[in-house]
C-alpha atoms as a PDB file:
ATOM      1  CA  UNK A   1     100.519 130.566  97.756  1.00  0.00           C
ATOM      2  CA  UNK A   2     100.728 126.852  98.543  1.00  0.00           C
ATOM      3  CA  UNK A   3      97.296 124.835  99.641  1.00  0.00           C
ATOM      4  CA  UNK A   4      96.516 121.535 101.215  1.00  0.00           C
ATOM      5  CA  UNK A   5      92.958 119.577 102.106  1.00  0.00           C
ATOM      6  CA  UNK A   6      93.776 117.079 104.601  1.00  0.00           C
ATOM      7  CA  UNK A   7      90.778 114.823 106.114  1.00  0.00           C
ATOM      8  CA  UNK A   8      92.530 114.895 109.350  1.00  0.00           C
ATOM      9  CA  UNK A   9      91.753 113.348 112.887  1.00  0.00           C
ATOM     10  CA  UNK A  10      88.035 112.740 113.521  1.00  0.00           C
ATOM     11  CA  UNK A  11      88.100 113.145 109.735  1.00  0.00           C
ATOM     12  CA  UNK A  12      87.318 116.818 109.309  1.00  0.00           C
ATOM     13  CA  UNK A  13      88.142 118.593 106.380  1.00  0.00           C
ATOM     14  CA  UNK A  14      91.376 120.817 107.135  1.00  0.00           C
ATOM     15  CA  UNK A  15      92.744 123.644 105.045  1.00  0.00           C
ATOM     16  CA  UNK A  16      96.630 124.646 104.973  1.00  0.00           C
ATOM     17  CA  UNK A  17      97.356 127.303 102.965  1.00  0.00           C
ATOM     18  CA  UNK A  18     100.852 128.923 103.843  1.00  0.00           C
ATOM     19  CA  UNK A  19     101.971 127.166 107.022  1.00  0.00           C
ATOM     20  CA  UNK A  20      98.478 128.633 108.527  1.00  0.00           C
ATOM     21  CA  UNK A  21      95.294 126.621 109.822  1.00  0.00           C
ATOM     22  CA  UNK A  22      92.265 128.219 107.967  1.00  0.00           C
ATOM     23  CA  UNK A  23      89.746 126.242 107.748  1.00  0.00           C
ATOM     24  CA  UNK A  24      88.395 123.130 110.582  1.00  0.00           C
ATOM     25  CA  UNK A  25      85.118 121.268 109.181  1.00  0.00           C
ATOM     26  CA  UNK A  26      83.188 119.642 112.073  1.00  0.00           C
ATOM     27  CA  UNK A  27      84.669 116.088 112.724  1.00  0.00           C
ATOM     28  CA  UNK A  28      82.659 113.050 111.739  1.00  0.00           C
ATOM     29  CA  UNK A  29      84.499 110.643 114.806  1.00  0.00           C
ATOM     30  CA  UNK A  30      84.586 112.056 118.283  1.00  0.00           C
ATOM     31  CA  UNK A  31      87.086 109.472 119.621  1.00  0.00           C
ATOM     32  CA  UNK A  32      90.369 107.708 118.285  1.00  0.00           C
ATOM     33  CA  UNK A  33      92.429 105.875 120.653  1.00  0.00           C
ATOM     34  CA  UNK A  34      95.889 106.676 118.872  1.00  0.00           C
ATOM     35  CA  UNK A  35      95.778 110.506 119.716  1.00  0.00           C
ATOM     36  CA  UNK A  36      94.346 109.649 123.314  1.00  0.00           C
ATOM     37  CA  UNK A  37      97.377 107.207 123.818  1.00  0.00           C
ATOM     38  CA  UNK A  38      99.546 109.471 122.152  1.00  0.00           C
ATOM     39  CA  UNK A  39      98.201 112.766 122.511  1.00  0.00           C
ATOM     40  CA  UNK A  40      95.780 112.867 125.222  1.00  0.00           C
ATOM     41  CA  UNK A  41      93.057 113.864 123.311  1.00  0.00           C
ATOM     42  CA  UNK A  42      89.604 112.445 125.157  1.00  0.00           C
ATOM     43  CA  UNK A  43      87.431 114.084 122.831  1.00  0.00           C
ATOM     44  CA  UNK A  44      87.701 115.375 119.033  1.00  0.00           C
ATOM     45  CA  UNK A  45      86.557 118.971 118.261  1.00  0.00           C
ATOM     46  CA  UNK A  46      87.407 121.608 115.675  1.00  0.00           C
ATOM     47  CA  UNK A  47      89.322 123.360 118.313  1.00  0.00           C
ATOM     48  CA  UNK A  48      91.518 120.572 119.269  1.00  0.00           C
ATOM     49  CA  UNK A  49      92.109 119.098 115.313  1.00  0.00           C
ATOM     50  CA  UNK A  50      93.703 122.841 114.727  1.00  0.00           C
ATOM     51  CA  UNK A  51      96.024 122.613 117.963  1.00  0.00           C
ATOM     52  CA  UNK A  52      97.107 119.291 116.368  1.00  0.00           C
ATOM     53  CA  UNK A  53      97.633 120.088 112.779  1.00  0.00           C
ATOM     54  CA  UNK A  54      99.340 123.186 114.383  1.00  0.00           C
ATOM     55  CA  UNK A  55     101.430 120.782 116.376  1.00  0.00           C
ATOM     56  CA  UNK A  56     102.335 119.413 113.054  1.00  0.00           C
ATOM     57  CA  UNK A  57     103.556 122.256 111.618  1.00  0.00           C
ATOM     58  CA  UNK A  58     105.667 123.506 114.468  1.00  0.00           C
ATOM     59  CA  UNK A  59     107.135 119.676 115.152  1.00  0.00           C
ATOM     60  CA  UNK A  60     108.020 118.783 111.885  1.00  0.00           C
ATOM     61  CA  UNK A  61     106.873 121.350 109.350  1.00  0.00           C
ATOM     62  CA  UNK A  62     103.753 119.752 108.298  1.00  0.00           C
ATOM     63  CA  UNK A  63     102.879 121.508 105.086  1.00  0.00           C
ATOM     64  CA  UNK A  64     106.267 123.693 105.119  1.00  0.00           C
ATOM     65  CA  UNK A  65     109.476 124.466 103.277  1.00  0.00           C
ATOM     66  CA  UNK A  66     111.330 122.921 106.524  1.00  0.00           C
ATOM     67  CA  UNK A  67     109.155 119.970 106.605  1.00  0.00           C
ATOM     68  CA  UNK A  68     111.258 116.869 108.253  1.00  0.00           C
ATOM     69  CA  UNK A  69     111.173 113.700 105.511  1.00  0.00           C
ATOM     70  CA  UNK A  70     113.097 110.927 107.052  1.00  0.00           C
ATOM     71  CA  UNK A  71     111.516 109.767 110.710  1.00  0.00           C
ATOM     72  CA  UNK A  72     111.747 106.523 113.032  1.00  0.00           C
ATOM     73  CA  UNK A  73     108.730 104.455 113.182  1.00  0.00           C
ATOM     74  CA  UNK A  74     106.109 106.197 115.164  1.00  0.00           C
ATOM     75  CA  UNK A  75     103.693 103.452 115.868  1.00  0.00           C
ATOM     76  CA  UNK A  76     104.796  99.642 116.507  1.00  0.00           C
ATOM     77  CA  UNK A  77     102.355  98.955 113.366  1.00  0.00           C
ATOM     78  CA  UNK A  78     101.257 100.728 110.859  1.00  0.00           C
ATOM     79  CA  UNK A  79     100.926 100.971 107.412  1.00  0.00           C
ATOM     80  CA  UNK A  80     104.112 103.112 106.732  1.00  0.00           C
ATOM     81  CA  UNK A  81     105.755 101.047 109.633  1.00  0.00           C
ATOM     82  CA  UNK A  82     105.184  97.808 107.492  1.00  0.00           C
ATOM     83  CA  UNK A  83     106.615  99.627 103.828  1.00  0.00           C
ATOM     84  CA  UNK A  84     109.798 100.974 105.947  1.00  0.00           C
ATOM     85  CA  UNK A  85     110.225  97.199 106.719  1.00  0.00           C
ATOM     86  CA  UNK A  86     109.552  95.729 103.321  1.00  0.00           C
ATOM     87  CA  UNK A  87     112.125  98.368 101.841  1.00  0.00           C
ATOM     88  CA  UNK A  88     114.660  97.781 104.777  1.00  0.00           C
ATOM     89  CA  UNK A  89     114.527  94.233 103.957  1.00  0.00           C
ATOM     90  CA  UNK A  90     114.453  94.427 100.467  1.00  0.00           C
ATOM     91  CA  UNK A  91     111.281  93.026 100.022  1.00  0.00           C
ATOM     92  CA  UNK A  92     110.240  95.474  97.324  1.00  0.00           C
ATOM     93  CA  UNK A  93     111.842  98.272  95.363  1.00  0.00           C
ATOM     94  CA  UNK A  94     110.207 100.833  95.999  1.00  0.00           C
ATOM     95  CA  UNK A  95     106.607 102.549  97.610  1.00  0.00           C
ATOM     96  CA  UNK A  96     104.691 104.951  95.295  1.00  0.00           C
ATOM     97  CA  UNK A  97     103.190 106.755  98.631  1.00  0.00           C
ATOM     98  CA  UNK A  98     101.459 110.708  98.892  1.00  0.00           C
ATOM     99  CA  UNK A  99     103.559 113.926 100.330  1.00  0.00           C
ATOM    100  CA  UNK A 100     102.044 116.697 101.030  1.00  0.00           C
ATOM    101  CA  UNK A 101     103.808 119.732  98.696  1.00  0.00           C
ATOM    102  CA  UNK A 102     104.695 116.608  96.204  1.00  0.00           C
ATOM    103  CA  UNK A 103     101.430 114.608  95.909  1.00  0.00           C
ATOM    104  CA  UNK A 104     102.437 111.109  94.323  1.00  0.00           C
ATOM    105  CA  UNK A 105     106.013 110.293  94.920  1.00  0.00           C
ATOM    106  CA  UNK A 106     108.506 107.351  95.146  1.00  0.00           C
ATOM    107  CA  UNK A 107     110.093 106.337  97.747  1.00  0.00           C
ATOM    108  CA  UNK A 108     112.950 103.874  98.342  1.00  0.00           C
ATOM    109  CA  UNK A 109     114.636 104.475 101.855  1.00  0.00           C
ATOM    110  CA  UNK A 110     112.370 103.361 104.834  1.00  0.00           C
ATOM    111  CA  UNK A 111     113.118 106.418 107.086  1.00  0.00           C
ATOM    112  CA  UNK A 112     111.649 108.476 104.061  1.00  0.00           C
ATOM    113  CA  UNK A 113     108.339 106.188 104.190  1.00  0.00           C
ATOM    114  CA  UNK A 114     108.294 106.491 107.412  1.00  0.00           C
ATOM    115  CA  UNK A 115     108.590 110.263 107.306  1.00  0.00           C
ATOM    116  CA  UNK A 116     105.702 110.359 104.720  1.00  0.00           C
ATOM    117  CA  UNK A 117     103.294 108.392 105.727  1.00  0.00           C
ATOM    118  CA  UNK A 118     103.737 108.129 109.385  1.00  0.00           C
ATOM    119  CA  UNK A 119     102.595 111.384 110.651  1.00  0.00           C
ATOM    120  CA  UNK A 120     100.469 113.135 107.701  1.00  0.00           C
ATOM    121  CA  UNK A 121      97.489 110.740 106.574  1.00  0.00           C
ATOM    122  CA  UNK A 122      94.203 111.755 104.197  1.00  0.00           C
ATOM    123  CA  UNK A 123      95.527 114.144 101.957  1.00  0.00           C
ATOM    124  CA  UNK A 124      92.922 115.054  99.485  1.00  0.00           C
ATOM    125  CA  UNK A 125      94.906 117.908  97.818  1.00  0.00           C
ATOM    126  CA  UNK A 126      98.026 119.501  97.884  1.00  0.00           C
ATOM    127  CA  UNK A 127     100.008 122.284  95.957  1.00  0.00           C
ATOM    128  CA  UNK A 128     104.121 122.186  95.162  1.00  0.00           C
ATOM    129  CA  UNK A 129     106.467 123.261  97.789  1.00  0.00           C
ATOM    130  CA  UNK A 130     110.086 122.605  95.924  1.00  0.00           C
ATOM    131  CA  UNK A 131     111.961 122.815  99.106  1.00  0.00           C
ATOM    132  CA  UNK A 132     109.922 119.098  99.912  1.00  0.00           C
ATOM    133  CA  UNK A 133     110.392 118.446  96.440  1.00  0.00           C
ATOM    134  CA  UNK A 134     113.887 118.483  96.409  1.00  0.00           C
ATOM    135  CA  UNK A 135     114.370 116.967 100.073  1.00  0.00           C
ATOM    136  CA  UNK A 136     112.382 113.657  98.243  1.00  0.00           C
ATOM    137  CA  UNK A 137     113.889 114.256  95.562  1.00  0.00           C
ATOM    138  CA  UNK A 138     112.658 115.652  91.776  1.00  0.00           C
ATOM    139  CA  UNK A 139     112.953 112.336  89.873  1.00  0.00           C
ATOM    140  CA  UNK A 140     110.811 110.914  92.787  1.00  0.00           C
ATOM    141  CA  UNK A 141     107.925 113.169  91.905  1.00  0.00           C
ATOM    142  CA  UNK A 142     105.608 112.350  89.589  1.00  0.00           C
ATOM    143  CA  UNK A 143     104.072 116.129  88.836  1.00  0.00           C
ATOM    144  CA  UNK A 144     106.666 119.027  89.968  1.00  0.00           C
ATOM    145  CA  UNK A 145     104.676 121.605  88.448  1.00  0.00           C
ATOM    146  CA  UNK A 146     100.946 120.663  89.992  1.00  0.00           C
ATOM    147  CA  UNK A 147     101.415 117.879  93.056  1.00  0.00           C
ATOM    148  CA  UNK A 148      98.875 115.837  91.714  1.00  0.00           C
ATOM    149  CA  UNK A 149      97.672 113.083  93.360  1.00  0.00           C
ATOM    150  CA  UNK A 150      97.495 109.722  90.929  1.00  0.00           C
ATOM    151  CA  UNK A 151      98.380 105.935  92.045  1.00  0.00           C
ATOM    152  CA  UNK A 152      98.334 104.768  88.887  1.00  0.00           C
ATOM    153  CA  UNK A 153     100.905 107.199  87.182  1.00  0.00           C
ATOM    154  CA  UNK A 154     103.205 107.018  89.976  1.00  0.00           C
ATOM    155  CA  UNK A 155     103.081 103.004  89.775  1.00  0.00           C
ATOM    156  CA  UNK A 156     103.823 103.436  86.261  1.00  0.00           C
ATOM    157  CA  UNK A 157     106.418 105.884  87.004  1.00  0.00           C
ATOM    158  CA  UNK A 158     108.261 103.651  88.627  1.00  0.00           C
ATOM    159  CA  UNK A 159     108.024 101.053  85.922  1.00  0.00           C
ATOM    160  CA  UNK A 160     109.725 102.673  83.681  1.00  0.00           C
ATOM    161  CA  UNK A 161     112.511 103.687  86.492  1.00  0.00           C
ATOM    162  CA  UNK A 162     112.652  99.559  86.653  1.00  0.00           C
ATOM    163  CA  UNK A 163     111.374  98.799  88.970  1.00  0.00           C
ATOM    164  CA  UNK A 164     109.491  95.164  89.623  1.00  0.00           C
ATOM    165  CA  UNK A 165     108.316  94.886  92.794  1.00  0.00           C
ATOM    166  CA  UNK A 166     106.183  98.176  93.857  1.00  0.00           C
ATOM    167  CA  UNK A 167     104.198  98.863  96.924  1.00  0.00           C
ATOM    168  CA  UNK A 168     101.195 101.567  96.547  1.00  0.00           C
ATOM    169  CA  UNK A 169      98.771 102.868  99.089  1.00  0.00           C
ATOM    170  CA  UNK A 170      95.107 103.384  97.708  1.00  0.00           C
ATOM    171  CA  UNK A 171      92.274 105.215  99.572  1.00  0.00           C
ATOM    172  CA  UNK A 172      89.764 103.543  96.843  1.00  0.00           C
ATOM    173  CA  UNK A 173      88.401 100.327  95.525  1.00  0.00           C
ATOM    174  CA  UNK A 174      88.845 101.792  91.914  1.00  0.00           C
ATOM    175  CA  UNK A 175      92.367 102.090  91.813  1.00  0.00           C
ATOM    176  CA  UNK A 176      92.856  98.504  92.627  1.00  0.00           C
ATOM    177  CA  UNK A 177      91.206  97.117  90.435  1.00  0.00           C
ATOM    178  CA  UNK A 178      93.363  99.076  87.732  1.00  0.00           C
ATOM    179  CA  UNK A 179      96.333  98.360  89.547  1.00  0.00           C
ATOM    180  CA  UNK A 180      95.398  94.346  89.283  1.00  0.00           C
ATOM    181  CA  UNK A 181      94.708  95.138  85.793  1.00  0.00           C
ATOM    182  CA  UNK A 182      98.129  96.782  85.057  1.00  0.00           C
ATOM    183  CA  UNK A 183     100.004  94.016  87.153  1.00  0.00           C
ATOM    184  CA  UNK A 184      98.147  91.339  84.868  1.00  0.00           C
ATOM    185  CA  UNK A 185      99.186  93.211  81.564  1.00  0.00           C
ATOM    186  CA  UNK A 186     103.339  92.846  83.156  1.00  0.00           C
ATOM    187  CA  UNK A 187     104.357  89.400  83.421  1.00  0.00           C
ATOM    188  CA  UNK A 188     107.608  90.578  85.646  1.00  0.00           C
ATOM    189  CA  UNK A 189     105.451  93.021  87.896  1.00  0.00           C
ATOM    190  CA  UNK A 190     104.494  92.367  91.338  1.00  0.00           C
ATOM    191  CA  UNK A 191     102.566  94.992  92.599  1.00  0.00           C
ATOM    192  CA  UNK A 192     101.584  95.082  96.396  1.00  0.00           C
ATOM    193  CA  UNK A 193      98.011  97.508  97.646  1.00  0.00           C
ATOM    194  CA  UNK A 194      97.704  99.227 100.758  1.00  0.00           C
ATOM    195  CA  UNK A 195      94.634 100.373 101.695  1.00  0.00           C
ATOM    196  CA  UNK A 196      94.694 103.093 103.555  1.00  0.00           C
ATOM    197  CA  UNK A 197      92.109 106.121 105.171  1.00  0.00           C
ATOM    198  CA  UNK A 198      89.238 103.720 105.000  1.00  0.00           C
ATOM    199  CA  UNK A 199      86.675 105.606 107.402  1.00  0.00           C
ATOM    200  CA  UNK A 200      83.554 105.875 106.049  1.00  0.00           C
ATOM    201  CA  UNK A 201      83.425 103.349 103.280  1.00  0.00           C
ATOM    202  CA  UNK A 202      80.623 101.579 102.126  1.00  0.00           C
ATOM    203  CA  UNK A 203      79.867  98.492 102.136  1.00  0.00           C
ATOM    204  CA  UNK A 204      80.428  97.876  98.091  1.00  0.00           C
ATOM    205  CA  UNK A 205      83.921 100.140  98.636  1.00  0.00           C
ATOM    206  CA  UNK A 206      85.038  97.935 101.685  1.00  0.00           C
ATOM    207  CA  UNK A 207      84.548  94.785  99.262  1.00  0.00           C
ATOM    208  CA  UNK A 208      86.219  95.879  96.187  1.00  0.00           C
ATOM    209  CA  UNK A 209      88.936  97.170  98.599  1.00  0.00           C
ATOM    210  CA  UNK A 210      89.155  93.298  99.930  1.00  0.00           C
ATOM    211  CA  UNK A 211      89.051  91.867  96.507  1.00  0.00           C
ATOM    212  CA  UNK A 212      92.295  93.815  95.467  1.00  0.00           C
ATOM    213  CA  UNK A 213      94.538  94.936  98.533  1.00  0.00           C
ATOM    214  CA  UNK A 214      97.221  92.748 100.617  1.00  0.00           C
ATOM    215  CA  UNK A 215      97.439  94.772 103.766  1.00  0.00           C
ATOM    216  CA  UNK A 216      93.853  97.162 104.952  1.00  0.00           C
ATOM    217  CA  UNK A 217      93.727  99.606 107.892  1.00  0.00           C
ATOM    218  CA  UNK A 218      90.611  99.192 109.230  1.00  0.00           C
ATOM    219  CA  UNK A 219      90.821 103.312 110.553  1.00  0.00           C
ATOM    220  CA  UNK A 220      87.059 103.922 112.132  1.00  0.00           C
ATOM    221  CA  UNK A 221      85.477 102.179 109.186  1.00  0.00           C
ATOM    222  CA  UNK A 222      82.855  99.630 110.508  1.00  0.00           C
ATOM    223  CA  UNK A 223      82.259  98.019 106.894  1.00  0.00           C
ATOM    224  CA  UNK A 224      85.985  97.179 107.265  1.00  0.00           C
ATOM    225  CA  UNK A 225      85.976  95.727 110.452  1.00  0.00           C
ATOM    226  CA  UNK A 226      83.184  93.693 109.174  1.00  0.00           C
ATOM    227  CA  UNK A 227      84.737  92.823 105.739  1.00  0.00           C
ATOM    228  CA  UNK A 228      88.143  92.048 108.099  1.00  0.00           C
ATOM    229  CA  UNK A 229      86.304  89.040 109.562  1.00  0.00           C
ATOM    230  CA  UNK A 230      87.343  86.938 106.722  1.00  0.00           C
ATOM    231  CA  UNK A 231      90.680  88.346 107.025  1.00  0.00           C
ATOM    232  CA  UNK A 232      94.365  85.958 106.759  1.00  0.00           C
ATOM    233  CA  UNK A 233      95.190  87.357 109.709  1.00  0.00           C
ATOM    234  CA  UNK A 234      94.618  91.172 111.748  1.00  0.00           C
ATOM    235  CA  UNK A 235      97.196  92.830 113.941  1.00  0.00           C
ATOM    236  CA  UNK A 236      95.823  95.343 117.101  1.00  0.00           C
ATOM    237  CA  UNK A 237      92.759  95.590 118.372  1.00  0.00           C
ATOM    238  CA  UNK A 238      91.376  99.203 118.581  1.00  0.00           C
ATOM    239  CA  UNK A 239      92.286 100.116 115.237  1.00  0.00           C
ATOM    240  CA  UNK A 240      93.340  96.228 113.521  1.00  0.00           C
ATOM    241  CA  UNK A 241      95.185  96.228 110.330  1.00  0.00           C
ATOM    242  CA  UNK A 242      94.052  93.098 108.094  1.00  0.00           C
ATOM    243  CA  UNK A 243      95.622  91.196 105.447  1.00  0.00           C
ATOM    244  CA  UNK A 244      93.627  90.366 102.201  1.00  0.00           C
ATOM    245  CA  UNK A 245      96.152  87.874 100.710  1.00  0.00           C
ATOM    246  CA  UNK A 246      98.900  85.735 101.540  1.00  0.00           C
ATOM    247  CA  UNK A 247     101.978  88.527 100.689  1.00  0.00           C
ATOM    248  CA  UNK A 248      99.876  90.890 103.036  1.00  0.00           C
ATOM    249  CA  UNK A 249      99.728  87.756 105.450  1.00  0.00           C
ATOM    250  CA  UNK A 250     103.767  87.595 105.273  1.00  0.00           C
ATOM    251  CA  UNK A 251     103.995  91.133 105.604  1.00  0.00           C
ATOM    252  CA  UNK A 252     102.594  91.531 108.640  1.00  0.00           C
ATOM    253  CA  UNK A 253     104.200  88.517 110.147  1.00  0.00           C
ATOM    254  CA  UNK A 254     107.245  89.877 108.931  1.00  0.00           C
ATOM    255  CA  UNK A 255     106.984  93.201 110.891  1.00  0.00           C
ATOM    256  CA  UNK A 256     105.533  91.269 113.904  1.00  0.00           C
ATOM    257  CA  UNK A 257     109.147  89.681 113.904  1.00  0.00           C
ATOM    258  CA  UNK A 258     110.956  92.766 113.334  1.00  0.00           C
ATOM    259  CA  UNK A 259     109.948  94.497 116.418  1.00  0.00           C
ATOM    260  CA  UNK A 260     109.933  91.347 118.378  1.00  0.00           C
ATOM    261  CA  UNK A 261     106.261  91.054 119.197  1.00  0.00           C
ATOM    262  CA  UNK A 262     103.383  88.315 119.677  1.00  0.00           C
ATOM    263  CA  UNK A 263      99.794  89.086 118.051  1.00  0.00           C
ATOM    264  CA  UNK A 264      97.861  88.871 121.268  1.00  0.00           C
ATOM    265  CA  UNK A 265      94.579  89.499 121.871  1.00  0.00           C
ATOM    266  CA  UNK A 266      93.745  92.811 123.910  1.00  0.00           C
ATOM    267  CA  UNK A 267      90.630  94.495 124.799  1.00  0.00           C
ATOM    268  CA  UNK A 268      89.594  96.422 122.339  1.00  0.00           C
ATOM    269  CA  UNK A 269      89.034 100.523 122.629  1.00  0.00           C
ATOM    270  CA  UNK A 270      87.779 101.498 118.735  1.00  0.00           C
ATOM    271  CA  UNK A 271      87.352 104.828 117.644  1.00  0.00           C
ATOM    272  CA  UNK A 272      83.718 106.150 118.330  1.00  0.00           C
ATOM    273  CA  UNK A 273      81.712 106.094 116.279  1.00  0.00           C
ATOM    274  CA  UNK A 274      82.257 103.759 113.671  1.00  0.00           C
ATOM    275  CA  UNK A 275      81.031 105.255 110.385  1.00  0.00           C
END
């Protein structure tokens, strides 16, 4: 019996376990603009988070032995849209992202980041489905036998594969500030933080998260959005992705330029409420 905990849309709690919905917690955001632009989806409920994950699992096997790894970008920005370019261009080696049925894995072809990260975000917990395992690939996976979740080890992992410059997505101020640490201990390592499913952070998280990432989705978090004021530069306007450092500054530039688009200023339609 496989398992997952996704914080989902509205950022319930959702349980998977064997390609079924079981379990909807009551969602902490009522509105997000991406599933009303993409989705229709005026107001956030229980109800309407299992239709989606359902969605999910019909579309692309969400959670699944048939689950669908390589995808085209799905948004014009967004986190995974900005690691698909840095690998397409070469720009770093590899992305230690999170799979659901893998937990931490590595990932060097942009169609697969895109595939991972583009449609499945705030996985807490998952549990190893091999037929995802081998799609990704086994030497990709840092735990075939438990899907665990770790950063760290999977930045580590792919180290000792060789590799120098590594992107990593964090969803915590902690693991930063070990990856800096690790980065500082490597001469010949450059090692590039994503912050990603920020909603709800503190004010103290939403620093430290500052202090150590390149590139920060701002998701519904209102300490981030505040913290983003100081910001190199931010992309969008109902949910703006910020850069924290001067690589996160040239990565977004650099995907601004790959899809042939302007950073203009828009009204802007946040997610409601801002927690």
């Amino acid at each position: 019996m496989d398992e997952h905990i996704i914080e989902a849309m509205g950022k319930a709690k959702v349980l998977i376990r064997d390609g079924r919905v079981i379990e909807v917690s009551e969602p902490k955001i009522d509105y997000c603009p991406l599933f009303h632009k993409r989705r229709g989806i005026e107001k956030i409920t229980p109800e309407i988070i299992k239709e989606n994950m359902e969605f999910r699992i019909a579309d692309f096997g969400m959670c699944s032995s048939d689950r669908v790894i390589e995808m085209k970008d799905f948004l014009s920005f967004g986190i995974s849209e900005i690691l698909s370019t840095l690998l397409e261009d070469e720009i770093i080696d590899c992305a230690v992202m999170v799979c659901e049925g893998c937990g931490t894995v590595l990932i060097t072809k942009p169609k697969i980041a895109q595939g991972v990260g583009g449609r499945v975000s705030g996985l807490v917990k998952t549990s190893p489905i091999p037929e995802i395992m081998e799609k990704i690939g086994n030497e990709n996976v840092f735990d075939t036998v438990n899907a665990k979740i770790d950063q760290i080890a999977g930045v580590k992992m792919a180290m000792d594969k060789g590799y120098g410059n590594i992107a990593v997505t964090i969803a915590n101020g902690v693991d930063g500030k070990n990856l800096r640490k690790l980065e500082k201990e490597n001469p010949n390592l450059n090692i590039y933080i994503f912050a990603v499913h920020t909603t709800g952070m503190d004010r103290d998280e939403a620093k430290e998260i500052y202090k150590y990432c390149d590139v920060i989705t701002s998701c519904a978090s209102k300490a981030i959005r505040d913290e983003g004021k100081k910001a190199l530069i931010s992309v969008g306007n109902s949910i703006p992705i910020f850069a924290a450092s001067e690589k996160g500054k040239e990565f977004i530039e650099l995907r601004l330029k790959k899809i042939g688009k302007e950073n203009k200023l828009a009204i802007p339609n946040p997610p409601k409420p801002l927690i």
